[in-house]
Protein backbone atom coordinates (compact mmCIF):
# COMPACT_ATOMS: atom_id res chain seq x y z
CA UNK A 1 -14.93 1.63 -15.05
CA UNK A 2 -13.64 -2.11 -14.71
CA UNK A 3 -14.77 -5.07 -13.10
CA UNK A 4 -12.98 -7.27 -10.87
CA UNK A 5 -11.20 -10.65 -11.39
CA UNK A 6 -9.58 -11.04 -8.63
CA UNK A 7 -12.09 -11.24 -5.14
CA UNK A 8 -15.17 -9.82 -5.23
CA UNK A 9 -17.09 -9.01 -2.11
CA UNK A 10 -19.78 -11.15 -2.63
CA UNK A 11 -16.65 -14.17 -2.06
CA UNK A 12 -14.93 -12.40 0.53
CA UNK A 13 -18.16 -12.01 2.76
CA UNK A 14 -18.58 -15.97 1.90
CA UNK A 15 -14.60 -16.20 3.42
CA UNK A 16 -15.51 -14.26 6.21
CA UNK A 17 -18.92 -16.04 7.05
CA UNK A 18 -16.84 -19.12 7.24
CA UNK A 19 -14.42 -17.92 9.78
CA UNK A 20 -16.31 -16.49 11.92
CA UNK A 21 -18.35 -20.37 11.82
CA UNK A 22 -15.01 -21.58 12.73
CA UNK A 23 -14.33 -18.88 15.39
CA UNK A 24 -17.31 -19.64 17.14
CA UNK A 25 -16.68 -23.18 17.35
CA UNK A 26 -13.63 -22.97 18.88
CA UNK A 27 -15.21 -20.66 21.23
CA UNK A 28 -17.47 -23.35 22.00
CA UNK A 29 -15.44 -26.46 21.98
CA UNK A 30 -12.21 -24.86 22.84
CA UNK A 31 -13.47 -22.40 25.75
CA UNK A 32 -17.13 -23.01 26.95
CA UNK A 33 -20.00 -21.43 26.51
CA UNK A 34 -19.87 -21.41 30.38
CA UNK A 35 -16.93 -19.10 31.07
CA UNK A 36 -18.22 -16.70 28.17
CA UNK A 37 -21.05 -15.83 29.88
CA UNK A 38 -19.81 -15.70 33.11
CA UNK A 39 -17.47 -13.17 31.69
CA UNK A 40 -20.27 -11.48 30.02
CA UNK A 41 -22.21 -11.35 33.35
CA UNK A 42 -19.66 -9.35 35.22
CA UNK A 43 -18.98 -6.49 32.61
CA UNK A 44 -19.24 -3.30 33.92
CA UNK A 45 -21.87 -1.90 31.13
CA UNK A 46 -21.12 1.76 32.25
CA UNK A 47 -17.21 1.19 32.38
CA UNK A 48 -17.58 -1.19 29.17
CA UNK A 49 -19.40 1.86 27.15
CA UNK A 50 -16.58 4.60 28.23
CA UNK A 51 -13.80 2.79 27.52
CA UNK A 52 -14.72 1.03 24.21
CA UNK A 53 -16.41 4.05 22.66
CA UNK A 54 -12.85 5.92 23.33
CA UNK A 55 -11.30 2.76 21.55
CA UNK A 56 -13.86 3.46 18.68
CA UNK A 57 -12.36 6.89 18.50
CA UNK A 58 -9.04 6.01 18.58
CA UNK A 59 -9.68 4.21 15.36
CA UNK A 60 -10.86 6.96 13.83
CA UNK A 61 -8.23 9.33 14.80
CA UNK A 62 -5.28 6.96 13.90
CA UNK A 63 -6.78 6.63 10.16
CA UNK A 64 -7.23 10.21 10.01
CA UNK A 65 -3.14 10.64 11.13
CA UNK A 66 -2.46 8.52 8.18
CA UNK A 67 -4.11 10.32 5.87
CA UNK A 68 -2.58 13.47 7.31
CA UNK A 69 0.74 11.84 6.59
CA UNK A 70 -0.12 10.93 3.05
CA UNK A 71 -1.71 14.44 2.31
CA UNK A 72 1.44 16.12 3.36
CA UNK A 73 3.62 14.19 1.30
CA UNK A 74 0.82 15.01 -1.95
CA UNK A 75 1.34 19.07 -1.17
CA UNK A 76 4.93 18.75 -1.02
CA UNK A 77 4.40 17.09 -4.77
CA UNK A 78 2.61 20.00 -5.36
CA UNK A 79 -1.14 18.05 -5.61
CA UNK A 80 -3.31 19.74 -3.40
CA UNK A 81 -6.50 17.69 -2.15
CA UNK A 82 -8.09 18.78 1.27
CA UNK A 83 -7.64 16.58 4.64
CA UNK A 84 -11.53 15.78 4.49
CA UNK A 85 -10.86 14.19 0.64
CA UNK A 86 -7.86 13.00 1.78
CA UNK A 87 -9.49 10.75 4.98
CA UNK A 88 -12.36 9.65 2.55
CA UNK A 89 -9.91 8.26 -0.14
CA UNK A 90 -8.26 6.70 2.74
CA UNK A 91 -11.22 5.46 4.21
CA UNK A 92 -12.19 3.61 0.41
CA UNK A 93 -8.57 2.48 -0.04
CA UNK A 94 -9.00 0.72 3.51
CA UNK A 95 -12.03 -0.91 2.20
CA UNK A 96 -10.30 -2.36 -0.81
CA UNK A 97 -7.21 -3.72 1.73
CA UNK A 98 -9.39 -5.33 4.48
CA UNK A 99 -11.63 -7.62 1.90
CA UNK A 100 -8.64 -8.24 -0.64
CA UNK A 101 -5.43 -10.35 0.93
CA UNK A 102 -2.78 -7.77 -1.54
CA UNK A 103 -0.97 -6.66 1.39
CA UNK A 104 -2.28 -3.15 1.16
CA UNK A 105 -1.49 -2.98 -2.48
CA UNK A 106 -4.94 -2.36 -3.25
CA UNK A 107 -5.24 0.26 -1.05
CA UNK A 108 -2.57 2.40 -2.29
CA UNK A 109 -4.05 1.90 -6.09
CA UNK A 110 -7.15 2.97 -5.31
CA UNK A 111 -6.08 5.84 -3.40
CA UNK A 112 -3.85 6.60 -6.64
CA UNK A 113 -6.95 6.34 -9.06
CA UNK A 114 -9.24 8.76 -6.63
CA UNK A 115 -6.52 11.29 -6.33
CA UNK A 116 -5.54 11.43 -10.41
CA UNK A 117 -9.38 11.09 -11.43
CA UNK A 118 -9.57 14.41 -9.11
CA UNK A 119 -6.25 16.42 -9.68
CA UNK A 120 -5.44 15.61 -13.17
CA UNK A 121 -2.25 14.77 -12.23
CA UNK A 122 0.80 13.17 -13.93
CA UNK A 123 0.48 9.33 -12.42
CA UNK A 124 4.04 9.34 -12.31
CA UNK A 125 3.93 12.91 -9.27
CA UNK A 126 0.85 9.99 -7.61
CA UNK A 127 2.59 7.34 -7.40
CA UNK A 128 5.98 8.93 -5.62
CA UNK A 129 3.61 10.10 -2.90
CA UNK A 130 2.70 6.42 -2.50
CA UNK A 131 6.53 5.61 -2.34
CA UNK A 132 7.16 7.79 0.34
CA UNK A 133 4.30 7.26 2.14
CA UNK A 134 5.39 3.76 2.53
CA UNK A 135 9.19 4.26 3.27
CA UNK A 136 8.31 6.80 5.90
CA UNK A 137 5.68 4.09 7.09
CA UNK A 138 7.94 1.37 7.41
CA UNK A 139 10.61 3.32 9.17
CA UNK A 140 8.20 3.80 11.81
CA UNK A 141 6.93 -0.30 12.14
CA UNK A 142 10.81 -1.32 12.39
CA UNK A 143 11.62 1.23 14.95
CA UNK A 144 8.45 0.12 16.90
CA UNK A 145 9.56 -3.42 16.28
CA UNK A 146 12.81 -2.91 17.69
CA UNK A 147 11.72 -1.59 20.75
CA UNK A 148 9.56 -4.44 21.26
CA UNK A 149 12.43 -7.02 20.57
CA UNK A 150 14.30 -5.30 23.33
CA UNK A 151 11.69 -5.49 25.39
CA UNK A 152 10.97 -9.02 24.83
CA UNK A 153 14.56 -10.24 25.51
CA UNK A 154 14.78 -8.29 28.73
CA UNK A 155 11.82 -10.36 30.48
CA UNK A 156 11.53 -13.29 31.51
CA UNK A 157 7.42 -14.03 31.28
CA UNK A 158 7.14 -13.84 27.64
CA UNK A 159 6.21 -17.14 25.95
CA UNK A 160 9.02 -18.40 23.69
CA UNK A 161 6.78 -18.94 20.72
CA UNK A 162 5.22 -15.80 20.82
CA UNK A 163 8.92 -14.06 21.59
CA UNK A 164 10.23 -16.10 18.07
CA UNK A 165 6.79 -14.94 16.61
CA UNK A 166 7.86 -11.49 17.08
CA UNK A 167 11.37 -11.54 16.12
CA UNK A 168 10.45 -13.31 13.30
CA UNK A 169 8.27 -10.54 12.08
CA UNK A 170 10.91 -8.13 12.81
CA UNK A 171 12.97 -9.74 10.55
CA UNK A 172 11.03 -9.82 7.89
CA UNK A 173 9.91 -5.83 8.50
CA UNK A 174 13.52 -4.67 8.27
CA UNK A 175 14.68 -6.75 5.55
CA UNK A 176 11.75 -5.13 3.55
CA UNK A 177 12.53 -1.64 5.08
CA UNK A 178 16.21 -1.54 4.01
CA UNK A 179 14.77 -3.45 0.10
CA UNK A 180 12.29 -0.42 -0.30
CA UNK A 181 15.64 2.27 1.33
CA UNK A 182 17.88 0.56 -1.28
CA UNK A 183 15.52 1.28 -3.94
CA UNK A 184 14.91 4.92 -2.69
CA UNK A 185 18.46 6.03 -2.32
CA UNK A 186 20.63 4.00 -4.58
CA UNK A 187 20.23 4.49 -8.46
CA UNK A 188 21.12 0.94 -9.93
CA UNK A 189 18.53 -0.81 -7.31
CA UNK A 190 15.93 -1.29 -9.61
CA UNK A 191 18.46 -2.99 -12.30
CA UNK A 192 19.72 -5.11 -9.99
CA UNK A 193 16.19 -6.36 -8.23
CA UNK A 194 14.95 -6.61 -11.95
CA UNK A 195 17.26 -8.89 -13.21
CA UNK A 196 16.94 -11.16 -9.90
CA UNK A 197 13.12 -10.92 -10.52
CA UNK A 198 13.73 -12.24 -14.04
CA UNK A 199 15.74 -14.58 -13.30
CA UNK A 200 13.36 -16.25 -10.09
CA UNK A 201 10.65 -15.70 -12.80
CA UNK A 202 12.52 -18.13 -15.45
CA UNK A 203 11.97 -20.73 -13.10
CA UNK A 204 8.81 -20.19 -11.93
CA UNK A 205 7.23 -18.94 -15.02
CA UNK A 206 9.38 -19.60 -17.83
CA UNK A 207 6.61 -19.46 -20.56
CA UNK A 208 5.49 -15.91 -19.10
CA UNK A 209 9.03 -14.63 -18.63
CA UNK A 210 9.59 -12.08 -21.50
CA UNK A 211 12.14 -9.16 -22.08
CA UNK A 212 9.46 -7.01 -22.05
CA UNK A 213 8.41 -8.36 -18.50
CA UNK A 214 11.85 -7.29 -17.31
CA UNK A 215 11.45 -3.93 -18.52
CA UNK A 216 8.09 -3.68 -16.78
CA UNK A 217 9.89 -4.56 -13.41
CA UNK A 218 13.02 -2.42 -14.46
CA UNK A 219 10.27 0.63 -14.34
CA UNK A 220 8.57 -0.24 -11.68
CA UNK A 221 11.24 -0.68 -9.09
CA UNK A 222 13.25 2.45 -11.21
CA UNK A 223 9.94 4.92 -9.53
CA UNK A 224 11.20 4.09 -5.89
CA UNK A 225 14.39 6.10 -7.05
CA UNK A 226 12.68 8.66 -8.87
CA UNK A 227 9.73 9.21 -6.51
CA UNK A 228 12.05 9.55 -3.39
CA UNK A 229 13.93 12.69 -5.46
CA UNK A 230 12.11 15.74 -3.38
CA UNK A 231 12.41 13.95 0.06
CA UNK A 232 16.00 13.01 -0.64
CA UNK A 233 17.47 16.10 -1.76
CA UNK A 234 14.99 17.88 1.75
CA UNK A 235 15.07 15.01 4.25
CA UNK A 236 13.14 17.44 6.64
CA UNK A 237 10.14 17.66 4.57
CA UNK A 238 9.32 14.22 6.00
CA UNK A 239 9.09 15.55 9.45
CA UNK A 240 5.63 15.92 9.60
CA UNK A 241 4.81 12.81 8.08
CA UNK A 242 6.89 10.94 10.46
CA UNK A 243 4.78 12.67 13.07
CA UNK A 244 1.45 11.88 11.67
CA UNK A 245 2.77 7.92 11.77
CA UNK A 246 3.56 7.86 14.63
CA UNK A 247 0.96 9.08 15.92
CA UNK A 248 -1.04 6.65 14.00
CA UNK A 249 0.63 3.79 15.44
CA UNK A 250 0.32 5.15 19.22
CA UNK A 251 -3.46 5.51 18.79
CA UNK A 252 -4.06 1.89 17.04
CA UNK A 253 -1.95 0.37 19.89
CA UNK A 254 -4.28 2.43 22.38
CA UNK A 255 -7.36 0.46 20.83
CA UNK A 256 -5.62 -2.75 22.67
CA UNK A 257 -5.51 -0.78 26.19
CA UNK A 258 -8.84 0.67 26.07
CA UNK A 259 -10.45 -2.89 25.09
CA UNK A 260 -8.82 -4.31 27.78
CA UNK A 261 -9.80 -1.66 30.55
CA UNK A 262 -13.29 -1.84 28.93
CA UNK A 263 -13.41 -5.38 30.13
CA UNK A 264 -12.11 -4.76 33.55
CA UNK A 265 -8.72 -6.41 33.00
CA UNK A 266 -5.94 -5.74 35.02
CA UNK A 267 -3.56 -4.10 32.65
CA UNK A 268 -0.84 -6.28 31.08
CA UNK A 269 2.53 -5.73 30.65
CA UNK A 270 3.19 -2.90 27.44
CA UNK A 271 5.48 -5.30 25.71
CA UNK A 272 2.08 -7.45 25.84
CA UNK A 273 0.30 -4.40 23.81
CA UNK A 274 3.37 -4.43 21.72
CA UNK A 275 3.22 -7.31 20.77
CA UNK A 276 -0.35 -8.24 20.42
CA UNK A 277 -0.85 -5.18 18.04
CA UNK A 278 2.07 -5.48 15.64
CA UNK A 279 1.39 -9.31 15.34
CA UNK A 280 -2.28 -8.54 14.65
CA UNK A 281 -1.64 -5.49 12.92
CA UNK A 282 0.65 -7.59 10.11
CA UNK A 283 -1.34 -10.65 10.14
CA UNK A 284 -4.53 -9.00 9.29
CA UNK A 285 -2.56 -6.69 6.82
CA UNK A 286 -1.28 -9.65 4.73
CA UNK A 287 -4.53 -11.65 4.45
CA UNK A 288 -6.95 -9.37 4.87
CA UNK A 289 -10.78 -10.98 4.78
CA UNK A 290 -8.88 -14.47 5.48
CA UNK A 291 -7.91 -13.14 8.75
CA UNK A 292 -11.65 -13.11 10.01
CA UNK A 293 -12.20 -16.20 12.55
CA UNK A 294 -7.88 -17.05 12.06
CA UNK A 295 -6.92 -14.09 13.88
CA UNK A 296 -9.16 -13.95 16.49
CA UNK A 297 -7.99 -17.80 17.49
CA UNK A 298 -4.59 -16.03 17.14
CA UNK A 299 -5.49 -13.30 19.34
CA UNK A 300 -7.30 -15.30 21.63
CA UNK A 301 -4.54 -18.11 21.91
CA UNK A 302 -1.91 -15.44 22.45
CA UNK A 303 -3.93 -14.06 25.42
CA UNK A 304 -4.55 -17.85 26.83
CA UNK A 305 -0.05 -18.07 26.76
CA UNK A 306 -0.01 -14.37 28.91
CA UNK A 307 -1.95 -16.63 31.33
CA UNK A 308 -5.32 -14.76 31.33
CA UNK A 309 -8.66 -16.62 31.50
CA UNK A 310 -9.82 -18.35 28.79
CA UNK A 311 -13.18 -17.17 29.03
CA UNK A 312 -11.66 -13.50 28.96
CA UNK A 313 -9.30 -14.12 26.22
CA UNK A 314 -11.69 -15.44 23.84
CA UNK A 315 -14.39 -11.82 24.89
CA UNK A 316 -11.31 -9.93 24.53
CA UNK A 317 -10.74 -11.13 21.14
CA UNK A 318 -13.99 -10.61 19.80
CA UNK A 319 -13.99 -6.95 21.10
CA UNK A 320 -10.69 -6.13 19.93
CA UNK A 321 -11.60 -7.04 16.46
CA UNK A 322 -15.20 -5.59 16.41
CA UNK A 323 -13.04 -2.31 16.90
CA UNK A 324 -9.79 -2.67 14.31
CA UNK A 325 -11.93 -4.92 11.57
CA UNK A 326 -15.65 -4.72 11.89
CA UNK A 327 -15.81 -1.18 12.80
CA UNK A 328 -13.44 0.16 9.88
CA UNK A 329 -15.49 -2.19 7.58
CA UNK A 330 -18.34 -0.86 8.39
CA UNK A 331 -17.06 2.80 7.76
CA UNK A 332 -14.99 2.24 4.69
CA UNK A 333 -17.90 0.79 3.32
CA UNK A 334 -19.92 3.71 3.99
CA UNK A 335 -17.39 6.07 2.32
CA UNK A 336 -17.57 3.62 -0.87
CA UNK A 337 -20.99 4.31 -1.45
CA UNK A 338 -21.32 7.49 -0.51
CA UNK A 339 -18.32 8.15 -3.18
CA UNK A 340 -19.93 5.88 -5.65
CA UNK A 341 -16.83 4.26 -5.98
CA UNK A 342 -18.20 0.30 -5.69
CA UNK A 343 -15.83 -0.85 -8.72
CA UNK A 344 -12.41 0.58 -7.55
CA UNK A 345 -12.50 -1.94 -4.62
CA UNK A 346 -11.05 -5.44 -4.48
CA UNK A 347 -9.42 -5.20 -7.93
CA UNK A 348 -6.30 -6.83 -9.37
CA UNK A 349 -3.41 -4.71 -8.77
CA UNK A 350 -1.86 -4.96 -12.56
CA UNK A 351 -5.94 -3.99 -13.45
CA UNK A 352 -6.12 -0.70 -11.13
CA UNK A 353 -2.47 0.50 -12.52
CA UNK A 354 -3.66 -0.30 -15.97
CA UNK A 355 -6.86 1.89 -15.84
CA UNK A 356 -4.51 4.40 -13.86
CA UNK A 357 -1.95 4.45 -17.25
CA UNK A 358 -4.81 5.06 -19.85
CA UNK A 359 -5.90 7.66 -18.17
CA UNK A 360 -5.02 10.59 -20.66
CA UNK A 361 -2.96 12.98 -18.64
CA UNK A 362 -1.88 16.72 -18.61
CA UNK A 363 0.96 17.94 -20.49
CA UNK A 364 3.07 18.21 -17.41
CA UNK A 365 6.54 17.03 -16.58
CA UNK A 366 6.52 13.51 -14.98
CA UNK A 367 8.27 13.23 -12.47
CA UNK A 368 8.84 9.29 -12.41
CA UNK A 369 11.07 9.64 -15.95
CA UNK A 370 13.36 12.28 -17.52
CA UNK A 371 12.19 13.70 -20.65
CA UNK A 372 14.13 14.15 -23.36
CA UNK A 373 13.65 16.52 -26.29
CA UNK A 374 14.43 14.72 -29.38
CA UNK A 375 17.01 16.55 -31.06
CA UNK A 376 16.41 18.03 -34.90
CA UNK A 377 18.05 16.00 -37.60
CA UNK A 378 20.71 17.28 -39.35
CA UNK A 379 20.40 17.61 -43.46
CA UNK A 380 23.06 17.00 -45.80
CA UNK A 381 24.03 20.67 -47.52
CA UNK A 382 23.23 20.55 -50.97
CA UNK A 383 25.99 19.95 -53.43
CA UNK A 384 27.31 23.24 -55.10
CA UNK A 385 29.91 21.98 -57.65
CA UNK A 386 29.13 21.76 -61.29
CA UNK A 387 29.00 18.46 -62.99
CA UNK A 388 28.38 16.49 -59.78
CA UNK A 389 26.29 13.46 -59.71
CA UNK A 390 23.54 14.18 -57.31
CA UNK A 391 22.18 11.06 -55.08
CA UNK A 392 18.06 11.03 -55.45
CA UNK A 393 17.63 10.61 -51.73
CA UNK A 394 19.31 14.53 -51.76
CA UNK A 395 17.06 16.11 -53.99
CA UNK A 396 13.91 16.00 -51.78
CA UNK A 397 16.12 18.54 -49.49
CA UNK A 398 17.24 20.64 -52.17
CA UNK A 399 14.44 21.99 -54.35
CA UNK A 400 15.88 24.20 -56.02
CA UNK A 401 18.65 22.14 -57.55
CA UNK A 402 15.33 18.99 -57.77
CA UNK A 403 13.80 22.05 -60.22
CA UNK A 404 16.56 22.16 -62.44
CA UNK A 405 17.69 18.58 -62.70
CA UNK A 406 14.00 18.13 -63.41
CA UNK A 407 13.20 20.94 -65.83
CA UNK A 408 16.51 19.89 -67.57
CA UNK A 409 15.37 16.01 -68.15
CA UNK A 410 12.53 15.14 -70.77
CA UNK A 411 9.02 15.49 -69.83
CA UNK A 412 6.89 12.41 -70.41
CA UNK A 413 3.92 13.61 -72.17
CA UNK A 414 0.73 12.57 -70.25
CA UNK A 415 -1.62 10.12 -71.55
């Protein structure tokens, strides 16, 4: 195995020991200690225990839906791991995306290097599953996201920086949706994003900005195309998957509700939900162990702007991420050491596809490139007609006419 360069968990519990130092003093300073517990003091404990313990399974069931997505995508590549496997890979490759800020590519490499260390399959057959996974992922965030955006700009009580918040992030979800579609459906994508890569490269890093970098990118970007080839020529096959996302998405947006009726809270709005979890939802995605003590200010300062209590906002916030980052830290890092998989988490992307590449694999097709046989080459025919001068290079593929030029010359007596 490998060691990591890039965060280790020893640093990112450091990061996350901070922010929760800084979370607590703008609990204090910010809110009161005052309203807290006056909060605290009219919980329901019975109601509290009901209604957060059905969050805590909603959790669980929305991480088992996407590895149900993700293993039905792997059997219709023809790699067959169970749904148990399947939720524990998922369950490490969670691990590695909520202590490293990669924006979940972590995740999916680890995920990669569990299922080829276990199949024996062709990275290239892996890796599509992780293409599709994604697209089909995607889809379903920029849908959600657009039914939020209509709900935003048909009321009136939504805060204008949190509306702009939104929209903003919906922006920036389809504009990667319809990059990643691009990629999937049209073949001279990848040349095209490779050659803008180099050239935003030459600027930034013109030392480090090779031909041979280029070609990297050309291949990388080229696998969105190849990957996509089942689910594109049998658009149906996704069906399922979509299901399983969906799914997914209804039960982490649940967690909101439940923490919410937990507390006792009259229930908001559900453009509030909808926009509380896909904010959150991003925000933690893209930093990861960062987000601890920043997003629950976020959180907390969003609920303050939907005019709920202080007090209650800054409870609320705690709660809510005690279920959908504590909680699945907690697990994930069970499932990493009951796997005995410590050093596949918070690595360096380029690292984890490295060790995935010199893996030896099977001699199976890939399905990421097009193999070609190479083709036999062709001999010159021997010259037939008497008196001809014969070229040396043609006598090593004529041996009987090598014999006779040979026996004919004079033999140099050995010393």
């Amino acid at each position: 195995m490998y060691t990591s360069k890039y965060l280790s968990f020893k640093k990112s519990l450091i990061f996350m020991i901070i922010g929760l130092a800084v979370f607590i003093a703008y609990l204090y300073f910010f809110i009161g200690s005052s309203q807290i517990l006056q909060v605290l003091q009219n919980i329901n404990p019975t109601q509290y225990a009901i209604y957060y313990t059905l969050a805590i399974l909603a959790v669980l069931g929305s991480v088992f839906c996407w590895s149900a997505a993700w293993n039905s995508i792997l059997k219709k590549l023809s790699i067959n791991i169970s749904y148990r496997k399947s939720y524990f890979y998922y369950w490490v490759g969670d691990f590695a995306d909520l202590i490293v800020p990669c924006a979940t590519v972590c995740g999916e490499l680890t995920r990669l290097y569990l299922v080829q260390k276990e199949t024996n399959e062709n990275y290239g057959a892996i890796a599509a599953s992780s293409v599709t996974n994604r697209i089909v992922a995607y889809s379903v965030v920029t849908t959600g996201l657009c039914v939020g955006a209509v709900f935003i700009l048909t009321k009136a009580d939504v805060p204008p920086i949190i509306g702009n918040l939104f929209l903003l992030l919906l922006v920036g979800s389809a504009a990667y949706l319809a990059v990643l579609l691009f990629l999937a459906f049209y073949e001279g994508a990848a040349e095209i994003f490779a050659k803008l890569y180099f050239k935003i490269n030459s600027q930034l890093r013109p030392k480090k900005n090779t031909l041979e970098e280029l070609e990297k990118a050309r291949g990388t970007l080229a696998n969105f195309y190849q990957g996509f080839r089942v689910f594109r020529e049998n658009p149906r096959s996704l069906a399922k998957p979509f299901m399983f996302h969906i799914m997914a998405y209804i039960l982490g947006l649940s967690v909101y509700v439940f923490v919410f009726y937990a507390l006792g809270i009259p229930s908001p709005s559900p453009v509030f939900y909808i926009v509380v979890y896909f904010v959150a939802t991003s925000f933690q995605d893209a930093i990861a162990s960062f987000s601890v003590g920043s997003l629950d200010i976020l959180l907390a300062t969003i609920f303050i702007l939907y005019g709920i209590n202080a007090g209650i906002s800054g409870i609320a916030a705690i709660i809510v991420r005690t279920a959908s980052f504590w909680f699945p830290l907690f697990i994930s890092f069970l499932c990493v050491q009951i796997m005995g998989a410590r050093n596949l988490v918070s690595v360096k992307p380029k690292d984890t596809r490295k060790a995935l590449e010199e893996r030896k694999l099977p001699d199976k097709p890939i399905i990421l490139m097009e193999q070609h046989t190479p083709q036999p080459r062709m001999e010159e025919p021997c010259p037939t007609l008497p008196g001809q001068q014969i070229p040396p290079a043609q006598l090593t593929n004529c041996p009987d006419i090598q014999s006779q030029v040979l026996g004919s010359q004079p033999q140099t007596p050995e010393k």
